[in-house]
C-alpha atoms as a PDB file:
ATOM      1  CA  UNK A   1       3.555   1.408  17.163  1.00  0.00           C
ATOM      2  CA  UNK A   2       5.203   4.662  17.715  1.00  0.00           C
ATOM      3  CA  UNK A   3       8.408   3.095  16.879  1.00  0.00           C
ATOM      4  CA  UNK A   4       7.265   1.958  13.684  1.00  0.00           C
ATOM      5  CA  UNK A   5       5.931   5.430  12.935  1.00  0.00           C
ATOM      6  CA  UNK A   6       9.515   7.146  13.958  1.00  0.00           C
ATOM      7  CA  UNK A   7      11.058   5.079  11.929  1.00  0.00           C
ATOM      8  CA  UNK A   8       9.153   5.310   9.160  1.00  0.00           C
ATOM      9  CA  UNK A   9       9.248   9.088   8.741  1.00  0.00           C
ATOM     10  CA  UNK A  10      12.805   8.889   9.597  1.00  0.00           C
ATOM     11  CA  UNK A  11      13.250   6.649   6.228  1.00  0.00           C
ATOM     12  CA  UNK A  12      10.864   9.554   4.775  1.00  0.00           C
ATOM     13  CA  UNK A  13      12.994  12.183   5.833  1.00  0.00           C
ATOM     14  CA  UNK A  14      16.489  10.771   4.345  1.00  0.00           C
ATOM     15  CA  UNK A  15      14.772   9.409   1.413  1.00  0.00           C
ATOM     16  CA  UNK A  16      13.522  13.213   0.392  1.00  0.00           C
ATOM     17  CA  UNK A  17      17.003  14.629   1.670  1.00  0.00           C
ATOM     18  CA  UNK A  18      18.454  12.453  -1.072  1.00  0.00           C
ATOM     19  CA  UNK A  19      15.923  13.315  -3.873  1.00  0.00           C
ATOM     20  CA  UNK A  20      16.468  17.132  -3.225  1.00  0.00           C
ATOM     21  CA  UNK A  21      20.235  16.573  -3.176  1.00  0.00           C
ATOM     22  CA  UNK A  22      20.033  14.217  -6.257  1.00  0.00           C
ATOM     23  CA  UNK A  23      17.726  17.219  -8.262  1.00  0.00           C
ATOM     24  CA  UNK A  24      19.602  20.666  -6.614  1.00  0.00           C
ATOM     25  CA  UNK A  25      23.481  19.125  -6.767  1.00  0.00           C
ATOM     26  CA  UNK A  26      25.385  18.538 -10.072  1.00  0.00           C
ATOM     27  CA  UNK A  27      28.485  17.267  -8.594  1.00  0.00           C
ATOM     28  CA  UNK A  28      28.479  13.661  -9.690  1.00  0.00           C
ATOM     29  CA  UNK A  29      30.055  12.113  -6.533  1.00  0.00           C
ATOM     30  CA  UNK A  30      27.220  13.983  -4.246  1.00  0.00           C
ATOM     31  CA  UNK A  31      24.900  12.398  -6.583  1.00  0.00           C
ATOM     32  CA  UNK A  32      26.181   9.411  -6.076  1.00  0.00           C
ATOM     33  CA  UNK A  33      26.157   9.658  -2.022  1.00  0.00           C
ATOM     34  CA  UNK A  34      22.676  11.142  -2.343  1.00  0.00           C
ATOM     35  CA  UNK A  35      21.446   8.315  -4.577  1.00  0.00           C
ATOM     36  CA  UNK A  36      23.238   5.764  -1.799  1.00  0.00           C
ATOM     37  CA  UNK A  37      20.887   7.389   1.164  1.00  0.00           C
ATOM     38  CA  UNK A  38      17.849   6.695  -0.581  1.00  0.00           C
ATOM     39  CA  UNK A  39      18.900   3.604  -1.024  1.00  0.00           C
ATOM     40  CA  UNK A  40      19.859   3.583   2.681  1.00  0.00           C
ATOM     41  CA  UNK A  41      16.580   5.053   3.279  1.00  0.00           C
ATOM     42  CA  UNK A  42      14.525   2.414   1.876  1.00  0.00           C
ATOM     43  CA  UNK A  43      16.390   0.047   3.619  1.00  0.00           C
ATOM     44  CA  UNK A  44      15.349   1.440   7.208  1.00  0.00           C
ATOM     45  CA  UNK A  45      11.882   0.905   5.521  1.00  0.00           C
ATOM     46  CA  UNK A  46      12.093  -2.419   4.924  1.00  0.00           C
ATOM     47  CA  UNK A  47      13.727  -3.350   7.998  1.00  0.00           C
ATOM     48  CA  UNK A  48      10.909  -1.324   9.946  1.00  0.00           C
ATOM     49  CA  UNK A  49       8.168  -3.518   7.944  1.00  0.00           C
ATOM     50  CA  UNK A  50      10.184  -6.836   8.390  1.00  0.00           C
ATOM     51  CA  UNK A  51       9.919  -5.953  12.298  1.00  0.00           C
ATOM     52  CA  UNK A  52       6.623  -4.931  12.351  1.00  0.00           C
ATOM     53  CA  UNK A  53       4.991  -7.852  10.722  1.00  0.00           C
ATOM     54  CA  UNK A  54       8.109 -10.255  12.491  1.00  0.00           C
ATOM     55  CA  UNK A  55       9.340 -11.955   8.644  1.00  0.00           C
ATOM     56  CA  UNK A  56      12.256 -12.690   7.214  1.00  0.00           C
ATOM     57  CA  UNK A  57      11.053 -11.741   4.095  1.00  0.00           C
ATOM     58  CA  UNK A  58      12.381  -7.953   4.580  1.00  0.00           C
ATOM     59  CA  UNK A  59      15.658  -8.876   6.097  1.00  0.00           C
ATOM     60  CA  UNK A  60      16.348 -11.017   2.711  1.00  0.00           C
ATOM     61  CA  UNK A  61      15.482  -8.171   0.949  1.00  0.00           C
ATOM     62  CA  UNK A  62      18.098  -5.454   2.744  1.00  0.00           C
ATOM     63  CA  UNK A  63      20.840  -8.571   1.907  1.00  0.00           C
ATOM     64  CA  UNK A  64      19.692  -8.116  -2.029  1.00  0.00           C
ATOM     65  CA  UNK A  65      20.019  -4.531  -1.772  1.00  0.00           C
ATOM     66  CA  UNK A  66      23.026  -4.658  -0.409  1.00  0.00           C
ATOM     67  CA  UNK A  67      25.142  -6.132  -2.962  1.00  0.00           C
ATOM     68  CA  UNK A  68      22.968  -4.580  -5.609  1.00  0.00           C
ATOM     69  CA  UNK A  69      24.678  -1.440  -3.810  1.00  0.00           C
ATOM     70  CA  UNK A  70      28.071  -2.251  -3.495  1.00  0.00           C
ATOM     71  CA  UNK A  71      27.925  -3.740  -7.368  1.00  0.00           C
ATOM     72  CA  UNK A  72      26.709  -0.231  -8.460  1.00  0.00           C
ATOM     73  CA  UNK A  73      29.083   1.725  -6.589  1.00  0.00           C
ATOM     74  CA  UNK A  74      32.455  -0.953  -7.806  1.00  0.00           C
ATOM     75  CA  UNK A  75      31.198  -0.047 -11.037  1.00  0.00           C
ATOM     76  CA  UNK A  76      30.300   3.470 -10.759  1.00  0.00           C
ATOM     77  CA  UNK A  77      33.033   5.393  -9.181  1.00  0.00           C
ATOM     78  CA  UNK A  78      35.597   4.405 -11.313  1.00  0.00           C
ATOM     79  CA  UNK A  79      33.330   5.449 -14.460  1.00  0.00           C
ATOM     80  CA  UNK A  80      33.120   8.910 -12.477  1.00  0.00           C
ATOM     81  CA  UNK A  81      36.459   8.906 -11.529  1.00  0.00           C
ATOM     82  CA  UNK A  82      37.507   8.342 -15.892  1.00  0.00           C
ATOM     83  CA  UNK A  83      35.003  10.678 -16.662  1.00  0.00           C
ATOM     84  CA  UNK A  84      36.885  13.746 -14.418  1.00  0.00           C
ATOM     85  CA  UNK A  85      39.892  12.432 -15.550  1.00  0.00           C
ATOM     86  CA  UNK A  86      38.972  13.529 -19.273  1.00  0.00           C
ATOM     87  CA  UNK A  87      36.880  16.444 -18.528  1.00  0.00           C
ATOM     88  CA  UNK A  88      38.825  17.517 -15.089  1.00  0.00           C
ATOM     89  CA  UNK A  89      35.648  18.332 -14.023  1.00  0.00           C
ATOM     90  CA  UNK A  90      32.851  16.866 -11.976  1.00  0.00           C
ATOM     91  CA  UNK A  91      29.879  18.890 -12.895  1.00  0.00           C
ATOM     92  CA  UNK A  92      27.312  16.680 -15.221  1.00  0.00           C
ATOM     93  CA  UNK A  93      26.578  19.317 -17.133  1.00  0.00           C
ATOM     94  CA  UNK A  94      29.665  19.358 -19.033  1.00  0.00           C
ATOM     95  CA  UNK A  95      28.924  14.962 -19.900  1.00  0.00           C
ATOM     96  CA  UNK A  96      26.310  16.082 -22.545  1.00  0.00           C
ATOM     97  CA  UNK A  97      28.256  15.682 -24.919  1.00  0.00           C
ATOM     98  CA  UNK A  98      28.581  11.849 -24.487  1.00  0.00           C
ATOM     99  CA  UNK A  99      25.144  10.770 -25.881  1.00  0.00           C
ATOM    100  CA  UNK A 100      25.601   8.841 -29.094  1.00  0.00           C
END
């Protein structure tokens, strides 16, 4: 039980270390890394859960996640990686000005 607990507020802790970095930093690559540790974090959730309650149904899930994540980061960085290219700049304050 106390392992389940650690664990737990372990995924707590990187899941609000990625919020705050997501909200406080406007470089869009350490957005991007800070989104990836939530998604890390709620992975170390669901893997604590799937253990705790001994299904599969959790370990299925991290697999889905998985290549949810690596489809949003093959697509993403090169869309960031463009987008400095033009602008020569990183910061996503400067991408206002790409709303239609």
């Amino acid at each position: 039980m106390a392992d389940t607990q650690l664990l737990l507020g372990l995924s707590f802790v990187l899941f609000a270390l990625g919020l705050v970095g997501v909200m406080v930093r406007r470089n869009a690559l350490v957005m991007l890394m800070c989104m990836e540790l939530m998604l890390n974090a709620v992975i170390l959730a669901l893997v604590t859960f799937s253990l705790e309650t001994a299904t599969l149904s959790g370990a299925v899930l991290v697999f889905l996640i998985f290549v949810v994540a690596a489809a949003e980061i093959a697509i993403a960085i090169p869309i960031v990686l463009q987008l400095s290219r033009q602008r020569s700049s990183l910061d996503v304050e400067g991408y206002d000005r790409l709303k239609g």
